[in-house]
PDB file of N, CA and C in Angstrom:
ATOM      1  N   UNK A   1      77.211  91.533 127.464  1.00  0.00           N
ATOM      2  CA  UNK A   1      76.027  91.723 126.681  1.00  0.00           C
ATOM      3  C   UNK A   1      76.420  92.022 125.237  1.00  0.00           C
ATOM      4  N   UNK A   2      76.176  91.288 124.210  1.00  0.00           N
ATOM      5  CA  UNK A   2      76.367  91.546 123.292  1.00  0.00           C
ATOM      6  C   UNK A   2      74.946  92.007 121.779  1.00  0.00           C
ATOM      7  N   UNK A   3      74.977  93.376 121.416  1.00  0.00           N
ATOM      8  CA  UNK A   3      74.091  93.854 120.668  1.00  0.00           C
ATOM      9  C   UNK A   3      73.863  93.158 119.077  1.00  0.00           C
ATOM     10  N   UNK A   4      73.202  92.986 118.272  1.00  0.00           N
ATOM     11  CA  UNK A   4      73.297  92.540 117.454  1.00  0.00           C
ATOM     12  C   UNK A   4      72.875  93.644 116.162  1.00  0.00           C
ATOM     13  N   UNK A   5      72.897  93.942 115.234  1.00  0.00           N
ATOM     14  CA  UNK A   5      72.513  95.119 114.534  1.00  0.00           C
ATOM     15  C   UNK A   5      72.544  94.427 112.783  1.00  0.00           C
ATOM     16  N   UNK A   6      71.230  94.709 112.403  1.00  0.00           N
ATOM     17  CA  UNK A   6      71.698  94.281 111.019  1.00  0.00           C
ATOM     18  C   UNK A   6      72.482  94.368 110.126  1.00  0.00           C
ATOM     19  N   UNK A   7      72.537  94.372 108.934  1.00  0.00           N
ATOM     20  CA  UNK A   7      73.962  94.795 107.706  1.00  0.00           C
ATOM     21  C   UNK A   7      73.364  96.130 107.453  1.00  0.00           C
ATOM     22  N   UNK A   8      71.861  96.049 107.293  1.00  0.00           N
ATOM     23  CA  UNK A   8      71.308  97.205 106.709  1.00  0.00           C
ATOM     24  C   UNK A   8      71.566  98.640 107.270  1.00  0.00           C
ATOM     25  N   UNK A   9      71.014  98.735 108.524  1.00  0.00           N
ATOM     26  CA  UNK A   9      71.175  99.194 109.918  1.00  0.00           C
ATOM     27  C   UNK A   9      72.485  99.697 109.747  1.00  0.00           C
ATOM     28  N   UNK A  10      73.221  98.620 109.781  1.00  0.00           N
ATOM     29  CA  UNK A  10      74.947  99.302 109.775  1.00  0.00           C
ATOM     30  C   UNK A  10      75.526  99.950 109.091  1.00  0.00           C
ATOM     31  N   UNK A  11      74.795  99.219 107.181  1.00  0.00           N
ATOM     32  CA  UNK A  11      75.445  99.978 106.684  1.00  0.00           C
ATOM     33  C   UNK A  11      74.902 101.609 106.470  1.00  0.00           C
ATOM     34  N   UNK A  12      73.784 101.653 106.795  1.00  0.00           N
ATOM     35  CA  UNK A  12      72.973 103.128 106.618  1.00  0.00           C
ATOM     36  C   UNK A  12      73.752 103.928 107.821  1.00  0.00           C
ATOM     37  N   UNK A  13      74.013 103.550 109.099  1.00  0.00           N
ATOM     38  CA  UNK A  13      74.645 103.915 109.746  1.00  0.00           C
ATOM     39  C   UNK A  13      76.222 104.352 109.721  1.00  0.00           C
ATOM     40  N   UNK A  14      76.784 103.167 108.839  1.00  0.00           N
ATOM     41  CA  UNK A  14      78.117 103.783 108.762  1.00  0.00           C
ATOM     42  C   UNK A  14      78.504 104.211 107.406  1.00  0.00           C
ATOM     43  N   UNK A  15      77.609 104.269 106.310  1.00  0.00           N
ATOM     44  CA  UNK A  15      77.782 105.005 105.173  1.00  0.00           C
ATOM     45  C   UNK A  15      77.620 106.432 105.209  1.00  0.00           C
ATOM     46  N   UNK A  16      76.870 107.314 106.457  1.00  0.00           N
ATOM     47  CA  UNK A  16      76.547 108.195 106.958  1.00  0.00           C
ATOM     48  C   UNK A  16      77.970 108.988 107.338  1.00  0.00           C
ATOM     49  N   UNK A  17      78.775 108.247 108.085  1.00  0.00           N
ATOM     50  CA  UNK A  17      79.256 108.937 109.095  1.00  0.00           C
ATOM     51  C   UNK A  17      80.866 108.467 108.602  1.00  0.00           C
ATOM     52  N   UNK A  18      81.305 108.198 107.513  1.00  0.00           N
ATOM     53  CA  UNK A  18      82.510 107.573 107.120  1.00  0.00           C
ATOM     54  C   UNK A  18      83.065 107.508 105.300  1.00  0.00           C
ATOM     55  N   UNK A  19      84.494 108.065 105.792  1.00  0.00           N
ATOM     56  CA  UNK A  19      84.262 108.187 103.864  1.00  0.00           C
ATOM     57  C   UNK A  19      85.347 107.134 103.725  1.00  0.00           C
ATOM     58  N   UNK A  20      85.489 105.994 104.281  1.00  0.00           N
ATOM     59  CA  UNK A  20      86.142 104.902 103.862  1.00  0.00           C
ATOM     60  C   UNK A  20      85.481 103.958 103.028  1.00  0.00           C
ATOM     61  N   UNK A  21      85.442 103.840 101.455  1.00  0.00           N
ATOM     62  CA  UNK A  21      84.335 102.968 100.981  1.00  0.00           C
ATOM     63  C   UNK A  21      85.117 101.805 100.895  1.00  0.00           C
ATOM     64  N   UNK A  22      86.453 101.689 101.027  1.00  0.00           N
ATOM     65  CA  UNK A  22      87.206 100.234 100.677  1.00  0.00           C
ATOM     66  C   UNK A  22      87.005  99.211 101.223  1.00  0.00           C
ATOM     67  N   UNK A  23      85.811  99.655 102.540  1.00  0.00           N
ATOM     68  CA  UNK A  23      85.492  98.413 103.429  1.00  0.00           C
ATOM     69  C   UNK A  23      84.102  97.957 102.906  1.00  0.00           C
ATOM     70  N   UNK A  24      83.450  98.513 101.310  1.00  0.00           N
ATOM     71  CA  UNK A  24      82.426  98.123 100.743  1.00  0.00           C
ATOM     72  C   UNK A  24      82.650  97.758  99.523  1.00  0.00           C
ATOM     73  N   UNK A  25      81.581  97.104  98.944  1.00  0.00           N
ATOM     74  CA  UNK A  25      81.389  96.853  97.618  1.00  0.00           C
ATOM     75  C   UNK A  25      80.787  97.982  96.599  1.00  0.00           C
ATOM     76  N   UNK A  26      80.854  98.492  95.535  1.00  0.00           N
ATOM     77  CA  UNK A  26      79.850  99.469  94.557  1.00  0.00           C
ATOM     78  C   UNK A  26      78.588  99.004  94.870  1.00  0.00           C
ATOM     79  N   UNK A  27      78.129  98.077  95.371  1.00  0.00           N
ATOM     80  CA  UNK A  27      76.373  97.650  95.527  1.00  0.00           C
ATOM     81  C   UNK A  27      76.630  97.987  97.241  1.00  0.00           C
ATOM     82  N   UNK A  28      77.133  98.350  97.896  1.00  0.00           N
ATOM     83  CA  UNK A  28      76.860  99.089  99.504  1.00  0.00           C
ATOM     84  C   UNK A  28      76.817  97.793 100.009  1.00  0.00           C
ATOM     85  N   UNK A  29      77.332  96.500  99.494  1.00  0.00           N
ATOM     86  CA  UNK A  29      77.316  95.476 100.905  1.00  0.00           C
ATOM     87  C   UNK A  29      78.939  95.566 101.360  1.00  0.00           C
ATOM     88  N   UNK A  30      78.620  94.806 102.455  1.00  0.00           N
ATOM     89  CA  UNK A  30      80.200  94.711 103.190  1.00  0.00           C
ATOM     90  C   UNK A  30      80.873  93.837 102.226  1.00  0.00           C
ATOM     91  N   UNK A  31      82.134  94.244 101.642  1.00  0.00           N
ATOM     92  CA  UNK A  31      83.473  93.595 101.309  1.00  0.00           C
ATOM     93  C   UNK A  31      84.291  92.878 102.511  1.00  0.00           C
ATOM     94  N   UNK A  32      83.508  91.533 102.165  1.00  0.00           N
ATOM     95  CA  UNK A  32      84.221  90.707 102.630  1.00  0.00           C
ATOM     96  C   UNK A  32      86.132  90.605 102.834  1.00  0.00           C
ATOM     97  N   UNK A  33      86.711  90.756 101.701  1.00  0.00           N
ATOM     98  CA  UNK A  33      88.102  90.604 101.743  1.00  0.00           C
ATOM     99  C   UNK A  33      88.752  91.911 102.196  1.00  0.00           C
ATOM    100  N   UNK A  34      87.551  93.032 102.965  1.00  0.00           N
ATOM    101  CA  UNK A  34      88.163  94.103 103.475  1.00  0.00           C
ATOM    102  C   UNK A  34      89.569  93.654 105.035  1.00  0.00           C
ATOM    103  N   UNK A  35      90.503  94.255 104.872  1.00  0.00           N
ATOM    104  CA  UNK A  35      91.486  94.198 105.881  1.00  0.00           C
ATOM    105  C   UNK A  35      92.010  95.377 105.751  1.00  0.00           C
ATOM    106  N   UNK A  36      91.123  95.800 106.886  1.00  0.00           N
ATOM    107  CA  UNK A  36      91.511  97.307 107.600  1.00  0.00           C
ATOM    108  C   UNK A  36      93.254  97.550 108.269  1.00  0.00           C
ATOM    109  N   UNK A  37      93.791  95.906 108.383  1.00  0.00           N
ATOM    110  CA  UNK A  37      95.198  96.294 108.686  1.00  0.00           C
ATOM    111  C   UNK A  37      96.503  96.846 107.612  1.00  0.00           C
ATOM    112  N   UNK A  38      95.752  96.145 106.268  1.00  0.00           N
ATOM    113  CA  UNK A  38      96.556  96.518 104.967  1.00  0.00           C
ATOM    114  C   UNK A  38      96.816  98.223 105.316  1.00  0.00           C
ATOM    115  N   UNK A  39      96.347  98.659 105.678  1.00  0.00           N
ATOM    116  CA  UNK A  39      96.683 100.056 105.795  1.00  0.00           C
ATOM    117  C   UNK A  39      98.071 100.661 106.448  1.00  0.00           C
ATOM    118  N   UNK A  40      97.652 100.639 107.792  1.00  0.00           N
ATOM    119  CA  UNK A  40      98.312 100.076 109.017  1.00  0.00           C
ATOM    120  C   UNK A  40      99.486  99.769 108.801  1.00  0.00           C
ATOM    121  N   UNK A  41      99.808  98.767 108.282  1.00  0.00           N
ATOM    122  CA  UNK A  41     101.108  98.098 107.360  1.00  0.00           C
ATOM    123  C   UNK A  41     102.069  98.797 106.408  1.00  0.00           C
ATOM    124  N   UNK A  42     101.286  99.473 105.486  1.00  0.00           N
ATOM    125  CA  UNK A  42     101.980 100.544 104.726  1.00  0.00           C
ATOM    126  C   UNK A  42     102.195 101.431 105.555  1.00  0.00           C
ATOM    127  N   UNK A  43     101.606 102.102 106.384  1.00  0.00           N
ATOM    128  CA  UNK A  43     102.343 103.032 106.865  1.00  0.00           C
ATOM    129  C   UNK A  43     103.198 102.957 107.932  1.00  0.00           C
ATOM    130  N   UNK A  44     103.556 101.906 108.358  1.00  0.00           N
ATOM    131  CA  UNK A  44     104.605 101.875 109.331  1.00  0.00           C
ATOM    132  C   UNK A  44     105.660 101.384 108.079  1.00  0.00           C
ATOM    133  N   UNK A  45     105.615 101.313 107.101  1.00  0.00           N
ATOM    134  CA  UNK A  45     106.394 100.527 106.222  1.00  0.00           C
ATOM    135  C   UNK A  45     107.178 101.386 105.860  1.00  0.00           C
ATOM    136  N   UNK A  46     106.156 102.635 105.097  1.00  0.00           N
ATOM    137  CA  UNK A  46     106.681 104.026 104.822  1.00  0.00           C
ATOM    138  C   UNK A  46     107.539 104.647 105.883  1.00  0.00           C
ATOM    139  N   UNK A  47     107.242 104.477 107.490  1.00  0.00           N
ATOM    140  CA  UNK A  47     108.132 105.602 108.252  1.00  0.00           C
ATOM    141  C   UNK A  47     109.296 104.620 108.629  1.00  0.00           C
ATOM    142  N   UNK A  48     108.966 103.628 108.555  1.00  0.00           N
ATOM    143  CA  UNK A  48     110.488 102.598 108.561  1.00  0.00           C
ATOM    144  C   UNK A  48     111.232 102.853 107.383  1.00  0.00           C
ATOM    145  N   UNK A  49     110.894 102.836 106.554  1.00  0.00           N
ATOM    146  CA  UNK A  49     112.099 103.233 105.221  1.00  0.00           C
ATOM    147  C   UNK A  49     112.347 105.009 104.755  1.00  0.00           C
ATOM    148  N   UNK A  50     111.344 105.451 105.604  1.00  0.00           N
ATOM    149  CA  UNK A  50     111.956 107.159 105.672  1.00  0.00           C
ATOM    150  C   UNK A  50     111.922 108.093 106.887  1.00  0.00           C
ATOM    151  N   UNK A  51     111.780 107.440 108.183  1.00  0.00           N
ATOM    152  CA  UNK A  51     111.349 108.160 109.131  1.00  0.00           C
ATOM    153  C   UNK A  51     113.215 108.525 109.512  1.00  0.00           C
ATOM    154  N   UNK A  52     114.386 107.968 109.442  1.00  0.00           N
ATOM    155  CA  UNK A  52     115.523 108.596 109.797  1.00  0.00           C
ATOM    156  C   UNK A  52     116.049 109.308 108.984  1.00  0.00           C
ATOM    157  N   UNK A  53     116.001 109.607 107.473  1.00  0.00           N
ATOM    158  CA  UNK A  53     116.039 110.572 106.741  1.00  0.00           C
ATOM    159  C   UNK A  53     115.413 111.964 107.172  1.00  0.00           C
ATOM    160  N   UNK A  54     114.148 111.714 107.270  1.00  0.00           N
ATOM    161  CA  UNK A  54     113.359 112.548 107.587  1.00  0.00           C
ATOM    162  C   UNK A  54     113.696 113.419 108.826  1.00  0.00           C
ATOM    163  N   UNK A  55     113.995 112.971 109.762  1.00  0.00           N
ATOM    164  CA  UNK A  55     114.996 112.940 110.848  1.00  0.00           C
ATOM    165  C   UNK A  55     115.815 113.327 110.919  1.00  0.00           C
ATOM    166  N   UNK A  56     116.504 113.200 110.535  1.00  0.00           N
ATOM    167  CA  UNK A  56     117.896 113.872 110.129  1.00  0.00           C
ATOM    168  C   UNK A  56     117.768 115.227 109.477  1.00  0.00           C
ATOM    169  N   UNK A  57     117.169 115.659 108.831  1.00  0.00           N
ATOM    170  CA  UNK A  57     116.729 116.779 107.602  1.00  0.00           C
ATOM    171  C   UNK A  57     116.333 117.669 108.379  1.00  0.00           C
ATOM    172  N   UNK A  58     115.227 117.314 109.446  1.00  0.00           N
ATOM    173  CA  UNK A  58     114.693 118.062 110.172  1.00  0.00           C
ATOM    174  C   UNK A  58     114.296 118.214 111.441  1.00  0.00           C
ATOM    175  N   UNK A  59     115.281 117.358 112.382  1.00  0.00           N
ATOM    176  CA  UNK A  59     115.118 117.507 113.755  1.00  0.00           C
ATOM    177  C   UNK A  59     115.051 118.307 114.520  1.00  0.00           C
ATOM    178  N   UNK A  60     115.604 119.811 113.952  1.00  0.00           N
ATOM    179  CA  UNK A  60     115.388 121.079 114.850  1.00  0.00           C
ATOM    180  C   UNK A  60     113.977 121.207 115.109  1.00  0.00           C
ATOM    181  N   UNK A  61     113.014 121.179 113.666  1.00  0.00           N
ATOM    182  CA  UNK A  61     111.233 121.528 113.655  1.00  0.00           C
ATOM    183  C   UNK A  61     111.090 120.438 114.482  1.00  0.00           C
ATOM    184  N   UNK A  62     111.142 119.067 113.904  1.00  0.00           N
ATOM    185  CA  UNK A  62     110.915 118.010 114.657  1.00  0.00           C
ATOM    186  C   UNK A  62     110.659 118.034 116.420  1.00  0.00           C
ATOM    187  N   UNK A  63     111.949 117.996 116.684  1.00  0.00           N
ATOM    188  CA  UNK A  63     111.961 118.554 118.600  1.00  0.00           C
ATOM    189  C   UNK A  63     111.510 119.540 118.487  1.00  0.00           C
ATOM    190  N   UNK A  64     111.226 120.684 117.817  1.00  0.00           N
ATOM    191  CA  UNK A  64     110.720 121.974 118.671  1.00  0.00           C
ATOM    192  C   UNK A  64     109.119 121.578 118.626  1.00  0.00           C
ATOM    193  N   UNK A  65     108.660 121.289 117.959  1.00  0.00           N
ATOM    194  CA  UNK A  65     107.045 121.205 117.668  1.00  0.00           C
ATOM    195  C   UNK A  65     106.288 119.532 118.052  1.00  0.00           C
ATOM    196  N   UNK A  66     107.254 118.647 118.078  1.00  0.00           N
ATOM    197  CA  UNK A  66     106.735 117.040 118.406  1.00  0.00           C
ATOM    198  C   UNK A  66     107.820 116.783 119.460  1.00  0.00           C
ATOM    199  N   UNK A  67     108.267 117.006 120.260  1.00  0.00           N
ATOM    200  CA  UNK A  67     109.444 116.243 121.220  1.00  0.00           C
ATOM    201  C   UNK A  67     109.356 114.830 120.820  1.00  0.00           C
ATOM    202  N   UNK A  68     107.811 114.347 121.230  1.00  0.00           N
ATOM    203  CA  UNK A  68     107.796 112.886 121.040  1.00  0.00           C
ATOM    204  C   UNK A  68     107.729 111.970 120.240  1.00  0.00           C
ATOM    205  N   UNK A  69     108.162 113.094 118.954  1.00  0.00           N
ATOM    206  CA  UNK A  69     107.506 112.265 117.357  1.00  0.00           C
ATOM    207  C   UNK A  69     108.859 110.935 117.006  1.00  0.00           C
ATOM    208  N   UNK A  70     109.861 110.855 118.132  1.00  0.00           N
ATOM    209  CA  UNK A  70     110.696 109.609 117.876  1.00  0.00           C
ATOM    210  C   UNK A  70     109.998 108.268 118.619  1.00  0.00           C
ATOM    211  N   UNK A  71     109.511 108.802 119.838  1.00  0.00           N
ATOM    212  CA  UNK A  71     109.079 107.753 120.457  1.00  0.00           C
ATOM    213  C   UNK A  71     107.656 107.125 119.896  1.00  0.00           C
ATOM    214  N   UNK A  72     106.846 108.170 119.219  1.00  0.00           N
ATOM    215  CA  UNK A  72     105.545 107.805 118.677  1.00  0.00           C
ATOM    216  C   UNK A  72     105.984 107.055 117.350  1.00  0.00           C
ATOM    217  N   UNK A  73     107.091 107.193 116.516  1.00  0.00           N
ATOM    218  CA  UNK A  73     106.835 106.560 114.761  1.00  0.00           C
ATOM    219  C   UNK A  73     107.599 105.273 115.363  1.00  0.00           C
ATOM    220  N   UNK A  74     108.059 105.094 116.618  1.00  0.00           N
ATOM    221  CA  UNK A  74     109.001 103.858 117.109  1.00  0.00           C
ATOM    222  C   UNK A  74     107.701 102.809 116.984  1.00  0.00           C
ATOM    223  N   UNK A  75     106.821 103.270 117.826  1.00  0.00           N
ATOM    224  CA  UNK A  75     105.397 102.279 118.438  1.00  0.00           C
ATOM    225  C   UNK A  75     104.806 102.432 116.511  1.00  0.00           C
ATOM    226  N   UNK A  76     104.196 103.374 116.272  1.00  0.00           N
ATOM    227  CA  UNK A  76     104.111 102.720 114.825  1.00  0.00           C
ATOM    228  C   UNK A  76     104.675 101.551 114.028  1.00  0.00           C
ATOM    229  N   UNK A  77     106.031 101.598 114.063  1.00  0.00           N
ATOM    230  CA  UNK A  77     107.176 101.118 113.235  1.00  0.00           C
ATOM    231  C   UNK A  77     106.734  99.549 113.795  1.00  0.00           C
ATOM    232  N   UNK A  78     107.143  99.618 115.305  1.00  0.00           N
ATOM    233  CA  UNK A  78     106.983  98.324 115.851  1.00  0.00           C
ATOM    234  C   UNK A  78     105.453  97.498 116.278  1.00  0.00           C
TER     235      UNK A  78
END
């Protein structure tokens, strides 16, 4: 079953409840050339070029407080 919902609708709805405006235009319509993955991208980009530094510096806090924070920035990364 698929719902259908206007732009209007949506956007009153999700201008409400969201402080991401990069997925709009200054006139409140949808931005088309929005790509919510550009994000996504940088930041696995960022913990790929500093997550073993980081690592290294501070693996005692690291394991004591995240055990799993190697296996979680891995699935990021990849």
């Amino acid at each position: 079953m698929c719902i259908s919902v206007n732009e209007k609708n949506f956007l009153d709805f999700y201008n409400d409840r969201t402080f991401n405006a990069n997925c709009f235009n200054a006139d409140g319509s949808l931005n088309k050339n929005y790509n919510s993955h550009k994000s996504t991208g940088l930041i696995a980009t960022i913990f790929d070029e500093h997550w073993d530094d980081v690592y290294t510096k501070n693996r005692e806090l690291i394991d004591k407080y995240r055990p799993n924070a190697p296996i979680e920035i891995k699935k990021i990364i990849d």
